[in-house]
C-alpha atoms as a PDB file:
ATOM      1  CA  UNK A   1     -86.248  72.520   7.061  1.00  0.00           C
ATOM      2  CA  UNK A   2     -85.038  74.660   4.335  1.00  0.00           C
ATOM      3  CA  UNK A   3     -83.077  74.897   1.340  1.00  0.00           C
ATOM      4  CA  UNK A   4     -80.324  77.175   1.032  1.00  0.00           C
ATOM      5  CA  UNK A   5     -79.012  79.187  -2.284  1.00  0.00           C
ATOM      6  CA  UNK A   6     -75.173  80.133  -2.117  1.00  0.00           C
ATOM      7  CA  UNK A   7     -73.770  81.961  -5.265  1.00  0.00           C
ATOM      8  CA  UNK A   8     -72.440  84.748  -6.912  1.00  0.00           C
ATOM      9  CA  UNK A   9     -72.888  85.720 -10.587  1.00  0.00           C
ATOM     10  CA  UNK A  10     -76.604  84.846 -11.019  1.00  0.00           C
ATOM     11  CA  UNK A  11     -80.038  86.158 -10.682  1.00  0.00           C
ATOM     12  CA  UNK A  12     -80.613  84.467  -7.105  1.00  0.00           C
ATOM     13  CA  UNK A  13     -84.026  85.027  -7.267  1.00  0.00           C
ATOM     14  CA  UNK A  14     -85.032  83.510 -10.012  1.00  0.00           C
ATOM     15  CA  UNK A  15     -83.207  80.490  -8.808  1.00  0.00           C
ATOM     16  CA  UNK A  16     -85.503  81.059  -5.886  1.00  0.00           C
ATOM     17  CA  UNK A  17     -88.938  81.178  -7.570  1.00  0.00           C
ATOM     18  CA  UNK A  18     -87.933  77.959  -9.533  1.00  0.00           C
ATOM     19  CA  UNK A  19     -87.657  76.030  -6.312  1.00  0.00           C
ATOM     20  CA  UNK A  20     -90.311  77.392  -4.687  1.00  0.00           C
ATOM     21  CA  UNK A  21     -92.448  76.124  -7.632  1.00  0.00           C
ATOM     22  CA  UNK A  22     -90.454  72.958  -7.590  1.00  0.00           C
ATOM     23  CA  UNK A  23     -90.364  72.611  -3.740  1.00  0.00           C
ATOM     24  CA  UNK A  24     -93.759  74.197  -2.433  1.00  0.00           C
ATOM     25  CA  UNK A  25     -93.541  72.788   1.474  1.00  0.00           C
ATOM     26  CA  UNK A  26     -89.773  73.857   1.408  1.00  0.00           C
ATOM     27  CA  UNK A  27     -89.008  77.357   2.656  1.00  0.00           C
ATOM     28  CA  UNK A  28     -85.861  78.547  -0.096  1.00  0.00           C
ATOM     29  CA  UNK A  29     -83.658  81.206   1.783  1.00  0.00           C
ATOM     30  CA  UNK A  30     -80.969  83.267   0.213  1.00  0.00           C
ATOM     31  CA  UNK A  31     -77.097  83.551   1.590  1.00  0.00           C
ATOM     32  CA  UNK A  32     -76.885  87.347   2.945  1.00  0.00           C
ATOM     33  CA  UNK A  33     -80.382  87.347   3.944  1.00  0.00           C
ATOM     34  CA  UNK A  34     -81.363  86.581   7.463  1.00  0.00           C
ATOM     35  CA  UNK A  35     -82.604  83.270   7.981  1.00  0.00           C
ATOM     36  CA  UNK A  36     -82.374  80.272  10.449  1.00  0.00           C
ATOM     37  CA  UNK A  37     -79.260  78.698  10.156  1.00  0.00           C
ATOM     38  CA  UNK A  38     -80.436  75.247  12.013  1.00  0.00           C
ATOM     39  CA  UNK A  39     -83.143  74.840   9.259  1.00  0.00           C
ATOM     40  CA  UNK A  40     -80.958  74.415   6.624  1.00  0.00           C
ATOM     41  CA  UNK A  41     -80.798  71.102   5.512  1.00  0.00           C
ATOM     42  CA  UNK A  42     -79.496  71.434   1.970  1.00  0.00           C
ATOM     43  CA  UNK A  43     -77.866  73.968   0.016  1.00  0.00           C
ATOM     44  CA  UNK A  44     -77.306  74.741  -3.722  1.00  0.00           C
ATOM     45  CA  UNK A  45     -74.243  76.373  -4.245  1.00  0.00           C
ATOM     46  CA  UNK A  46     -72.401  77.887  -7.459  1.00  0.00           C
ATOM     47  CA  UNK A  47     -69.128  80.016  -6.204  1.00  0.00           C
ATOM     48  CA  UNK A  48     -70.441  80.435  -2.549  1.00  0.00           C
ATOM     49  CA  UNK A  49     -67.961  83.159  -0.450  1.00  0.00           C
ATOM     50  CA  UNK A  50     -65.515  81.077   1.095  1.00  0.00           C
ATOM     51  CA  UNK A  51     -66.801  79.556   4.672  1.00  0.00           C
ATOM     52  CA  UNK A  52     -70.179  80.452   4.351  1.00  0.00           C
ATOM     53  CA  UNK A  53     -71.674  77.276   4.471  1.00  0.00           C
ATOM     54  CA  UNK A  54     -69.915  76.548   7.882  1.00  0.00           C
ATOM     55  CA  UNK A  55     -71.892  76.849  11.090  1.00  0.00           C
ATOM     56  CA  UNK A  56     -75.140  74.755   9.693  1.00  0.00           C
ATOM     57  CA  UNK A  57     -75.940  72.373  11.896  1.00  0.00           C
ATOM     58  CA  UNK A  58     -78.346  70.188   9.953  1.00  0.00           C
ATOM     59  CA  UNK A  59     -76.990  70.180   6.435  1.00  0.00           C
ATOM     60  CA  UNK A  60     -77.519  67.183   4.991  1.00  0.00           C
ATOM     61  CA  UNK A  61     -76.310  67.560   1.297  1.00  0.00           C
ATOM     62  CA  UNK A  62     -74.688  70.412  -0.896  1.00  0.00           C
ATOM     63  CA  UNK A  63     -75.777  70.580  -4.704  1.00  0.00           C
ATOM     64  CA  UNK A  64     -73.932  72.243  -6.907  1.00  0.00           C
ATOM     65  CA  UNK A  65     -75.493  74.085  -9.675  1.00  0.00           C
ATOM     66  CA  UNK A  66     -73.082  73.082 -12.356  1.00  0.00           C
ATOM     67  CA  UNK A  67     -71.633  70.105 -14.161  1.00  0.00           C
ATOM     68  CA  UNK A  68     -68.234  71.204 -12.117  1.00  0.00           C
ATOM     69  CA  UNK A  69     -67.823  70.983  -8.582  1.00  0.00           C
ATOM     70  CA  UNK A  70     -64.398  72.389  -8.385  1.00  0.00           C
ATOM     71  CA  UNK A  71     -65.901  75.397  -7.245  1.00  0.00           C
ATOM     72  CA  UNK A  72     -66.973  74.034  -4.213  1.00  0.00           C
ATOM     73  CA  UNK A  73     -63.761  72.558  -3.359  1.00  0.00           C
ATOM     74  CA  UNK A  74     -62.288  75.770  -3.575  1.00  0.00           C
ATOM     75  CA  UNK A  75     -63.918  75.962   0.007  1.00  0.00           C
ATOM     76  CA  UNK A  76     -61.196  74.480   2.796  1.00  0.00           C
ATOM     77  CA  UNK A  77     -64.123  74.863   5.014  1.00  0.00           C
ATOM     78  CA  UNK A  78     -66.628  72.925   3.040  1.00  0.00           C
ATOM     79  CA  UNK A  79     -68.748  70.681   5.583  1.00  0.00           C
ATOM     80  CA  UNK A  80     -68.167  67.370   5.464  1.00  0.00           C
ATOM     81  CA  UNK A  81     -71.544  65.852   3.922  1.00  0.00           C
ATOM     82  CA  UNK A  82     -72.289  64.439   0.484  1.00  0.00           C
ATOM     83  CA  UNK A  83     -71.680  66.403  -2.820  1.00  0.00           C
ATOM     84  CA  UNK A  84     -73.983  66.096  -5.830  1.00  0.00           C
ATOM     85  CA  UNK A  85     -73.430  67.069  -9.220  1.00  0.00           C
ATOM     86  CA  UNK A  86     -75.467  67.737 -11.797  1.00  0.00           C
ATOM     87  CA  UNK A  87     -75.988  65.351 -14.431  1.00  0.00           C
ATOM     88  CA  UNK A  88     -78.394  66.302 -17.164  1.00  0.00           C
ATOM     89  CA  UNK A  89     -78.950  64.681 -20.023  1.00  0.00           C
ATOM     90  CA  UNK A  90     -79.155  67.670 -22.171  1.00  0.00           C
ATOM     91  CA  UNK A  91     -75.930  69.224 -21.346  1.00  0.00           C
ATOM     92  CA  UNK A  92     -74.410  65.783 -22.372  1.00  0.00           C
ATOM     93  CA  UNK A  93     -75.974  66.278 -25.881  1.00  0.00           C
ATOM     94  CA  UNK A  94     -74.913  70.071 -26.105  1.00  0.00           C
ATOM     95  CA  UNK A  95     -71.397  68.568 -25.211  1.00  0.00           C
ATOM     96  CA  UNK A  96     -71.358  66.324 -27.727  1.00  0.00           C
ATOM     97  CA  UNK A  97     -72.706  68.413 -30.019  1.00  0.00           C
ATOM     98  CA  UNK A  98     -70.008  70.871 -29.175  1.00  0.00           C
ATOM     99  CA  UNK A  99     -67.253  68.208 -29.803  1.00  0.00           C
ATOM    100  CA  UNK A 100     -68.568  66.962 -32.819  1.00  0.00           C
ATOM    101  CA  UNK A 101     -68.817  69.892 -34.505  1.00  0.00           C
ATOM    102  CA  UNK A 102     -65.417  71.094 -33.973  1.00  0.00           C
ATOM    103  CA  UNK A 103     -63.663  67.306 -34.520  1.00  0.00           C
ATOM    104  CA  UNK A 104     -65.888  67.895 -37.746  1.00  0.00           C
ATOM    105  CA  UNK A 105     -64.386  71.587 -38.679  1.00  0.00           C
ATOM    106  CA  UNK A 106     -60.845  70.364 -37.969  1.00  0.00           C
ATOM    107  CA  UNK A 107     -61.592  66.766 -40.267  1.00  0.00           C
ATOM    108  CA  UNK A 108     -63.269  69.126 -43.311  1.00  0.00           C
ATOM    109  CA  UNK A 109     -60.663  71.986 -42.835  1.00  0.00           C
ATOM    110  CA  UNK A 110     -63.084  74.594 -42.171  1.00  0.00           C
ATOM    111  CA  UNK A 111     -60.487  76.891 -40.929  1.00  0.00           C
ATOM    112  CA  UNK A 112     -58.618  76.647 -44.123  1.00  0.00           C
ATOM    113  CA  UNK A 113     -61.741  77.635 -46.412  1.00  0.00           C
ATOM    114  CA  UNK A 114     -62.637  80.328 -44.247  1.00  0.00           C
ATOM    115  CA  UNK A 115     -59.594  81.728 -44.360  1.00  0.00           C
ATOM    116  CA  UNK A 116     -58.974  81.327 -48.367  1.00  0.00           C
ATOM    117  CA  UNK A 117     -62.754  82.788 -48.310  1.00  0.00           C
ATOM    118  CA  UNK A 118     -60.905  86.189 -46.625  1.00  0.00           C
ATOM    119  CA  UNK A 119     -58.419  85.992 -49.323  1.00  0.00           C
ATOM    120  CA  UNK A 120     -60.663  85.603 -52.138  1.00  0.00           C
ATOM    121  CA  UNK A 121     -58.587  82.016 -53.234  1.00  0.00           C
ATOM    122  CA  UNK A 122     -59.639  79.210 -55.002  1.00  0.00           C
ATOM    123  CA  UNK A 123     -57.720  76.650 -54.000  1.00  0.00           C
ATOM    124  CA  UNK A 124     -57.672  73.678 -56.257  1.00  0.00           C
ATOM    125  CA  UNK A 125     -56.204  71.230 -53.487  1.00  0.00           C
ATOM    126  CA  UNK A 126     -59.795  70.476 -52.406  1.00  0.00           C
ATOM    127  CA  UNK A 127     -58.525  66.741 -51.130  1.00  0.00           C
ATOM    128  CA  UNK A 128     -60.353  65.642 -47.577  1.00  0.00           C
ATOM    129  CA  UNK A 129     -59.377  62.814 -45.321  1.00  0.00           C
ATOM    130  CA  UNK A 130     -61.728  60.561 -44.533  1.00  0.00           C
ATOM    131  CA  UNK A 131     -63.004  60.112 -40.740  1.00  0.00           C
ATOM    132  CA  UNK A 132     -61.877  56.809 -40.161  1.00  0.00           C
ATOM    133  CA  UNK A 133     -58.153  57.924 -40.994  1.00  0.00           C
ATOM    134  CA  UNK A 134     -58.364  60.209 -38.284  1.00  0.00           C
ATOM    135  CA  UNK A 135     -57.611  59.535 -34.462  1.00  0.00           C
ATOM    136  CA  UNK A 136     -59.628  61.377 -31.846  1.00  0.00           C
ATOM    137  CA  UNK A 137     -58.420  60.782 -27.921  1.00  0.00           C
ATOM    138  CA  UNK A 138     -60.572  62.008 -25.333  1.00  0.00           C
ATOM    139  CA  UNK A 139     -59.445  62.551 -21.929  1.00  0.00           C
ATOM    140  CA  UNK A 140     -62.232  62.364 -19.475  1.00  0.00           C
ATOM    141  CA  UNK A 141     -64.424  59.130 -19.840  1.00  0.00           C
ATOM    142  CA  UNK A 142     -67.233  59.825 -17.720  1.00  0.00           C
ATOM    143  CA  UNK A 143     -70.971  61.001 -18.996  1.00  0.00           C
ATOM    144  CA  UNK A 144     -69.677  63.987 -21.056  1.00  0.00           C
ATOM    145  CA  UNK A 145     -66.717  61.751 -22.510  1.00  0.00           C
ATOM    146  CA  UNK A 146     -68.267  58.912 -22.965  1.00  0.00           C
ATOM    147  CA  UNK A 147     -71.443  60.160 -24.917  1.00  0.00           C
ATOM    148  CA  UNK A 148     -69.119  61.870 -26.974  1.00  0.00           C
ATOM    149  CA  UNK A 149     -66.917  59.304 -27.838  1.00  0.00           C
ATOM    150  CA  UNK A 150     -69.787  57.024 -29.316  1.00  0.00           C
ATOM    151  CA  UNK A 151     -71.020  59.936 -31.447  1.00  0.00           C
ATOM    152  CA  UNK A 152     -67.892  60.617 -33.220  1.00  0.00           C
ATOM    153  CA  UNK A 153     -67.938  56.950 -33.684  1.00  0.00           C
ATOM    154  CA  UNK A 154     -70.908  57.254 -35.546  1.00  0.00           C
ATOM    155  CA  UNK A 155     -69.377  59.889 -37.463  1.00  0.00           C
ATOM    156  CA  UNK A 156     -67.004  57.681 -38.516  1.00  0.00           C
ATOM    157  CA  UNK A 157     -64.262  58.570 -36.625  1.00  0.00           C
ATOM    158  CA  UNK A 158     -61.332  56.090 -34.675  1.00  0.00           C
ATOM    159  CA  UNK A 159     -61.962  56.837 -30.901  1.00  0.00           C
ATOM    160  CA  UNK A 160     -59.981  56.026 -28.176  1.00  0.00           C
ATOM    161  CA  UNK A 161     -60.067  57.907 -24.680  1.00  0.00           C
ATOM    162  CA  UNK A 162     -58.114  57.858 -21.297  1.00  0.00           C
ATOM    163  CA  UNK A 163     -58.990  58.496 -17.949  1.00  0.00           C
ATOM    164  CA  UNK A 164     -56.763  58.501 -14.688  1.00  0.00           C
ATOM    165  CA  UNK A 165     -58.015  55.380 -13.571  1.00  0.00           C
ATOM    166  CA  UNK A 166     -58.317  52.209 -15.631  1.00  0.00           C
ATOM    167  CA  UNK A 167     -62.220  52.141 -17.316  1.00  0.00           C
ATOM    168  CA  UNK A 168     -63.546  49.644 -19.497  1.00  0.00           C
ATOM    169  CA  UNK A 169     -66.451  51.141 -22.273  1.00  0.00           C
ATOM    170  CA  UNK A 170     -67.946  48.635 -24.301  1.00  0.00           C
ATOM    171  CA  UNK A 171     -66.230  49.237 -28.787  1.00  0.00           C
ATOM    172  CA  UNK A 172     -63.621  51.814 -27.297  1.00  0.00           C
ATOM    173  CA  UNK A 173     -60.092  51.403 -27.328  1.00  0.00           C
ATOM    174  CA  UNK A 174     -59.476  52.868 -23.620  1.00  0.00           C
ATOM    175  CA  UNK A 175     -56.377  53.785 -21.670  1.00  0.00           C
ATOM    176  CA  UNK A 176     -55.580  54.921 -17.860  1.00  0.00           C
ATOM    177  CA  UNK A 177     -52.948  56.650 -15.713  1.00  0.00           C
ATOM    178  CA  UNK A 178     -49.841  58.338 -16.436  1.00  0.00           C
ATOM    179  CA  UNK A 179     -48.447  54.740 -17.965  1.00  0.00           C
ATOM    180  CA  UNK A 180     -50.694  54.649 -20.375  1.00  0.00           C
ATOM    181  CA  UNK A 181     -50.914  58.283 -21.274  1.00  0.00           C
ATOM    182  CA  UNK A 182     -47.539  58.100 -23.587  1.00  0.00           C
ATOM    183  CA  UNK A 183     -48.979  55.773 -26.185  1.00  0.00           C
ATOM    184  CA  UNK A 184     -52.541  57.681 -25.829  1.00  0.00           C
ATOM    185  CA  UNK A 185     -51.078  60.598 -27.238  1.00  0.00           C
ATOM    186  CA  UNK A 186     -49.058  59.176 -29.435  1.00  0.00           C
ATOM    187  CA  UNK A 187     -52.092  57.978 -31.343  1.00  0.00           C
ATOM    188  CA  UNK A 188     -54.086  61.189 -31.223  1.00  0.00           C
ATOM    189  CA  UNK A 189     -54.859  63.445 -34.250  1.00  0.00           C
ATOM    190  CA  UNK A 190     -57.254  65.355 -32.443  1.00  0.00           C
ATOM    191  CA  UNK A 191     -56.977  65.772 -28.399  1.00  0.00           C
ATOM    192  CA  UNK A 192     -60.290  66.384 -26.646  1.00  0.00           C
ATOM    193  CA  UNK A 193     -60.489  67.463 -23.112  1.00  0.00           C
ATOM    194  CA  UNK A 194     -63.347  66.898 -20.587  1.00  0.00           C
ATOM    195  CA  UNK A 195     -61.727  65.998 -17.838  1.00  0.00           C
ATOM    196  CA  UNK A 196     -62.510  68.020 -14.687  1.00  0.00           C
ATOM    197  CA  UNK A 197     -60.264  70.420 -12.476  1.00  0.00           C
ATOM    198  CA  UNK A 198     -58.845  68.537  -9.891  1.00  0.00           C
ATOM    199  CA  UNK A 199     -55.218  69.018  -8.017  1.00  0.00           C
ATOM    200  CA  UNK A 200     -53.773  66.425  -9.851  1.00  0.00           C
ATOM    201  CA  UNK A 201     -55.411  67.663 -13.376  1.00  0.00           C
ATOM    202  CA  UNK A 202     -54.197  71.179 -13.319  1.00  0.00           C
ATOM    203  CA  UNK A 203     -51.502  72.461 -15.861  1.00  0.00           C
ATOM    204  CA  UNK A 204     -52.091  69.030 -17.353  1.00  0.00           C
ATOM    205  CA  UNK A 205     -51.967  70.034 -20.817  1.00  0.00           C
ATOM    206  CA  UNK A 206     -48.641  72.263 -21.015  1.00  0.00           C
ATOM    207  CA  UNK A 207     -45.805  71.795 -23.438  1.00  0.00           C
ATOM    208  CA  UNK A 208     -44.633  67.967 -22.625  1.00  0.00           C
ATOM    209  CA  UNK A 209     -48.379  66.687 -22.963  1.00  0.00           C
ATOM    210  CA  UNK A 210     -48.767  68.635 -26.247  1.00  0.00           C
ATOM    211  CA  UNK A 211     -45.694  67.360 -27.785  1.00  0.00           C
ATOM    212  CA  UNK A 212     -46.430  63.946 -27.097  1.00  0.00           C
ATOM    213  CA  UNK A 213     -49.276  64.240 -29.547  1.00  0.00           C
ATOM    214  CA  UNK A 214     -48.959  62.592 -32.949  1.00  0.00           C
ATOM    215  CA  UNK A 215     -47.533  64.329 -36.124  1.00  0.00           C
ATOM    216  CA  UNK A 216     -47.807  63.736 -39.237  1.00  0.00           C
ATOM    217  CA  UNK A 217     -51.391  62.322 -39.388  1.00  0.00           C
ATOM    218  CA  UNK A 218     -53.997  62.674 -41.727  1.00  0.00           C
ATOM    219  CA  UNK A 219     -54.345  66.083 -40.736  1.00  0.00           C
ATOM    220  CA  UNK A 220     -51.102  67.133 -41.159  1.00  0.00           C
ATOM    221  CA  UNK A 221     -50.387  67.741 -37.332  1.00  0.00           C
ATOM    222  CA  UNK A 222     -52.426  67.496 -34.046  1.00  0.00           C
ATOM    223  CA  UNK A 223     -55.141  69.933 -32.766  1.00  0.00           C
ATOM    224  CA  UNK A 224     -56.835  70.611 -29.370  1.00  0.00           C
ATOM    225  CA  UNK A 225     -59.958  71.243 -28.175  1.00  0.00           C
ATOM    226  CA  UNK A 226     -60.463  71.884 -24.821  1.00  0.00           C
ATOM    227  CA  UNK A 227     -63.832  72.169 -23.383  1.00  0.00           C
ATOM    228  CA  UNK A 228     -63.285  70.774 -19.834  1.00  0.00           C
ATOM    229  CA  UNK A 229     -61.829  73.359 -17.030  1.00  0.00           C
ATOM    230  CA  UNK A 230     -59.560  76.191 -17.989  1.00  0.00           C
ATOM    231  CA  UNK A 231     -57.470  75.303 -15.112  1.00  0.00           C
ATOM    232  CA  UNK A 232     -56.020  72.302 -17.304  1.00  0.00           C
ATOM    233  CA  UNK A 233     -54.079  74.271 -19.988  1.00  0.00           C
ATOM    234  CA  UNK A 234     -51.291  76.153 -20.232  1.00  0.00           C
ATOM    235  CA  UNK A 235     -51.949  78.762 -22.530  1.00  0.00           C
ATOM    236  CA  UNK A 236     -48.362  80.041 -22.414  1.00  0.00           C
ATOM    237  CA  UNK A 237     -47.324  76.431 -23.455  1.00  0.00           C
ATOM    238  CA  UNK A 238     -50.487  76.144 -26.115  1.00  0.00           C
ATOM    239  CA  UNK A 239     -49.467  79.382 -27.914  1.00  0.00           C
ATOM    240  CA  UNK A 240     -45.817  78.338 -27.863  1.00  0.00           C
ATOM    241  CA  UNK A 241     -47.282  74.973 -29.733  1.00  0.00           C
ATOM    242  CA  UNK A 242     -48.994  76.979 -31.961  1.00  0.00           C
ATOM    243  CA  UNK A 243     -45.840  78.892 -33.004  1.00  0.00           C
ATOM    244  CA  UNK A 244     -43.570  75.951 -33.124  1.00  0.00           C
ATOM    245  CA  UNK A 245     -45.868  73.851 -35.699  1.00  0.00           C
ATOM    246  CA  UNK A 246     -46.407  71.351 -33.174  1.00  0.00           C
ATOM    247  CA  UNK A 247     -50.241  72.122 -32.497  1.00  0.00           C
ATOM    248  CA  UNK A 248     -51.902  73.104 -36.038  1.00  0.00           C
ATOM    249  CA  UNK A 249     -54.850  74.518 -34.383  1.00  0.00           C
ATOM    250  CA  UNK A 250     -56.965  75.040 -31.120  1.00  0.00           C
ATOM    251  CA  UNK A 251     -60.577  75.792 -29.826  1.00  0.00           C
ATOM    252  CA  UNK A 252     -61.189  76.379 -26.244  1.00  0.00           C
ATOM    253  CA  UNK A 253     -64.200  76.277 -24.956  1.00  0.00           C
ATOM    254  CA  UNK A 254     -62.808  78.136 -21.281  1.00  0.00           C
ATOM    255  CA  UNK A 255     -59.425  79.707 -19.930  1.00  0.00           C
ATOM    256  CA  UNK A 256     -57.128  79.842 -17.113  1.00  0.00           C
ATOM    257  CA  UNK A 257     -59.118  83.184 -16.335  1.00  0.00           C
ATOM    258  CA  UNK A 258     -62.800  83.775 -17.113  1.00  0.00           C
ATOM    259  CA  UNK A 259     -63.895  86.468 -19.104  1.00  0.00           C
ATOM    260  CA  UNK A 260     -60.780  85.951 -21.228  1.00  0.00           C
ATOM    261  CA  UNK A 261     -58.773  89.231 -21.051  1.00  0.00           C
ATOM    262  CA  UNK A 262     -58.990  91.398 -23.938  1.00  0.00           C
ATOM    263  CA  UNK A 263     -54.930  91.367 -24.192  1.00  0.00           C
ATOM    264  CA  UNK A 264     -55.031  87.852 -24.605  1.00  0.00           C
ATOM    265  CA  UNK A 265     -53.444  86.605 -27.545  1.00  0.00           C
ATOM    266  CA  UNK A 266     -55.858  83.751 -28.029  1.00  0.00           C
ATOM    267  CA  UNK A 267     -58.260  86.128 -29.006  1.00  0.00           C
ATOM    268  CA  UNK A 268     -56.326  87.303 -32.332  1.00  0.00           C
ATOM    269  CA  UNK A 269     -54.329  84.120 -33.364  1.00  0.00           C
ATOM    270  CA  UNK A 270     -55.278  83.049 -36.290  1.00  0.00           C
ATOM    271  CA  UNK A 271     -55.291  79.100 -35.295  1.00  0.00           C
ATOM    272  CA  UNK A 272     -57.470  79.384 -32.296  1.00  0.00           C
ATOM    273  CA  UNK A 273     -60.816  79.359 -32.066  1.00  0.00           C
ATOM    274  CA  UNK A 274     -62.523  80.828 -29.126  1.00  0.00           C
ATOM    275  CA  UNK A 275     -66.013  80.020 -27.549  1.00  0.00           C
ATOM    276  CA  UNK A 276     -67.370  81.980 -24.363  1.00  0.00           C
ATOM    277  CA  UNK A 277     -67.510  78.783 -21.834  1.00  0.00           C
ATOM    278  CA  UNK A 278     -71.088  77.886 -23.600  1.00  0.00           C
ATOM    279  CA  UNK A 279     -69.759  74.455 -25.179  1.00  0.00           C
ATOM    280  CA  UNK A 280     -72.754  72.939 -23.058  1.00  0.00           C
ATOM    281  CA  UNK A 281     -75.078  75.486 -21.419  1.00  0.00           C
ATOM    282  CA  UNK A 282     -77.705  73.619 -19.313  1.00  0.00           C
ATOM    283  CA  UNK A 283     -80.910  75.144 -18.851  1.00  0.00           C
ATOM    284  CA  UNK A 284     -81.841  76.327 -15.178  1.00  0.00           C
ATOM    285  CA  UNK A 285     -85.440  74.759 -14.906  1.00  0.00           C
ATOM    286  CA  UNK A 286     -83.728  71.181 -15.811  1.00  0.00           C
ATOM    287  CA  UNK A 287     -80.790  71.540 -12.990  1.00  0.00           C
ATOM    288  CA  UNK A 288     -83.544  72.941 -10.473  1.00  0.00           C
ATOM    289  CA  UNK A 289     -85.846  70.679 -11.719  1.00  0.00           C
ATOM    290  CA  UNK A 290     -82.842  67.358 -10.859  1.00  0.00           C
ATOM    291  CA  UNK A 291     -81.951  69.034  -7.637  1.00  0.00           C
ATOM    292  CA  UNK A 292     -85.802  69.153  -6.507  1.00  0.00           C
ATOM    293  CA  UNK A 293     -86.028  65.321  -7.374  1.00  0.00           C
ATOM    294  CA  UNK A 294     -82.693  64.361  -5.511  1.00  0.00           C
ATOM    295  CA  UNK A 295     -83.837  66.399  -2.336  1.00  0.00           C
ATOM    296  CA  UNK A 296     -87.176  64.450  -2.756  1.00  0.00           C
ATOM    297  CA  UNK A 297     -85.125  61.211  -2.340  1.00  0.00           C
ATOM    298  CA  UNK A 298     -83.603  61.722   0.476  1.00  0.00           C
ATOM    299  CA  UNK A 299     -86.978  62.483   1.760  1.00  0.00           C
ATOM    300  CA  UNK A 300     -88.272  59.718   1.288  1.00  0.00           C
ATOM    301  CA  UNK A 301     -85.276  57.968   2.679  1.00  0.00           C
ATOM    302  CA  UNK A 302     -83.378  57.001  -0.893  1.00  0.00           C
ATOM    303  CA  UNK A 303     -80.266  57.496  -1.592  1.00  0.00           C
ATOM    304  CA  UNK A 304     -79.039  60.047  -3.038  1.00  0.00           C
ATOM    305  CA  UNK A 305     -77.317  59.969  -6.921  1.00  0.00           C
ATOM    306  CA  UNK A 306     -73.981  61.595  -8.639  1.00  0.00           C
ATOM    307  CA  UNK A 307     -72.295  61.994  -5.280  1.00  0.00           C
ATOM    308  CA  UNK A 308     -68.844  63.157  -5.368  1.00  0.00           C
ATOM    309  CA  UNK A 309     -65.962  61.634  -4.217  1.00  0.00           C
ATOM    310  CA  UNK A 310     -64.089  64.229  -2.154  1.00  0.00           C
ATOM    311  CA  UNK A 311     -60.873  62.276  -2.480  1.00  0.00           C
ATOM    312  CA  UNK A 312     -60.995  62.494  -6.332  1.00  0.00           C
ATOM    313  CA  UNK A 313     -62.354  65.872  -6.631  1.00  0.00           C
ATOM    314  CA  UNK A 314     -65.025  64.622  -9.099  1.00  0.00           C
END
């Protein structure tokens, strides 16, 4: 049996050489190289060509190679066997890290000073709001949204999230579904995004999401900082936000198309802050290093962990 790598965009062999090293009775063969398709029991696949996993007859599990798995179901001809993602404790703390920071920046109106520090201005309104007087709402309350959520807690911060089904997480005010996303909103200073890109998630945060946001808070309007999927926003609608003094400010972490064009006006507006999709990087030795353990599992005849639900997309 062998392990298959599927993807585009990296350096496929040194994904090989770390699972050789992590796998040293497992041949690792490379999509577009000849090799045996029946001895392919499991594949790891980031942005594998459309259909190119059909036609193996033994696969017994697909890994994908990043926290997302919406690249996979890009694939109408994925095979029908289980779907793991990758769950790594360090790109939850790079996450959170990420989030922090940035809830942080908006709360101690970093953008402000920066800007007065272009100007040369002293401003004497120095006044800052304390954390507790301002709302965070994160959408996504899995790993990423959960760790999160407890660390801005300990910042000092009033959390709530929402998710698309109803989730109970122990000293968080949580809501679910489109019923309760009204008064979610309506109590957020500071929208967070980490939900993943699913049919039913994409486009979600256009122009009627956005101006269901609370005004008038603490921080004088709402901001945004998405650092889920690109597919989520709107950036027509986000920009229009901008402009209409609905949104005060955004940072986004990725974009409805990846590297963001150099005519995009995201880059240049002067209440956005942009990030190159590295809110939460996680290092290749620790995702070849899970995958190896999860194939080991199933060796041994375990079951395997962080399957996907196909029906969900996540």
């Amino acid at each position: 049996m062998s392990l298959l790598l599927a993807m585009t965009g990296w350096h496929v062999e040194d994904w090989r050489a770390r699972f050789a090293a992590l796998l040293p009775d497992m041949p690792v063969v490379i999509l577009g190289e000849p090799f045996d398709r029946r001895s392919v029991h499991y594949v790891a696949s980031w942005k594998h060509p459309e259909g190119s996993l059909s036609g193996l007859p033994n696969l017994a599990a697909v890994f994908s190679l990043g926290a997302g798995v919406d690249h996979l179901f890009a694939d109408t001809r994925l095979p029908e066997v289980p779907i793991a993602r990758v769950v790594d404790p360090d790109l939850t703390t790079r996450m959170s890290e990420y989030i922090v920071l940035h809830c942080l920046r908006y709360l101690r109106q970093q953008p402000r000073y920066d800007r007065q520090q272009r100007e040369k201005l002293w401003d004497d309104d120095r006044h800052q709001p304390a954390a507790r007087s301002v709302r965070v709402g994160i959408m996504g309350l899995g790993e990423l949204g959960q760790d999160a959520a407890r660390k801005l807690q300990v910042m000092g911060f009033d959390v709530a999230g929402w998710s698309r089904s109803p989730k109970a997480v122990e000293g968080l005010a949580t809501f679910a579904g489109s019923d309760g996303m009204i008064d979610f909103l309506a109590r957020t200073d500071i929208l967070v995004s980490l939900l993943p890109l699913t049919p039913d998630t994409r486009g979600l945060i256009d122009a009627k999401l956005l101006a269901g946001l609370a005004q008038g808070g603490r921080l004088g309007g709402p901001f945004l900082i998405n650092a889920g999927r690109g597919g989520l926003q709107v950036e027509a609608d986000i920009l229009a936000a901008l402009e209409a003094g609905t949104l005060m400010g955004a940072t986004l972490d990725v974009f409805e198309t990846e590297p963001l064009p150099p005519e995009s006006p995201l880059w240049s507006h002067p209440a956005v802050t942009v990030t190159p999709h590295n809110a939460a990087m996680s290092e290749p030795e620790a995702v070849a290093t899970l995958i190896a353990a999860q194939i080991r599992r199933l060796e041994a005849g375990e079951a395997l962990e962080h399957v996907v639900d196909p029906a969900r997309g996540y």
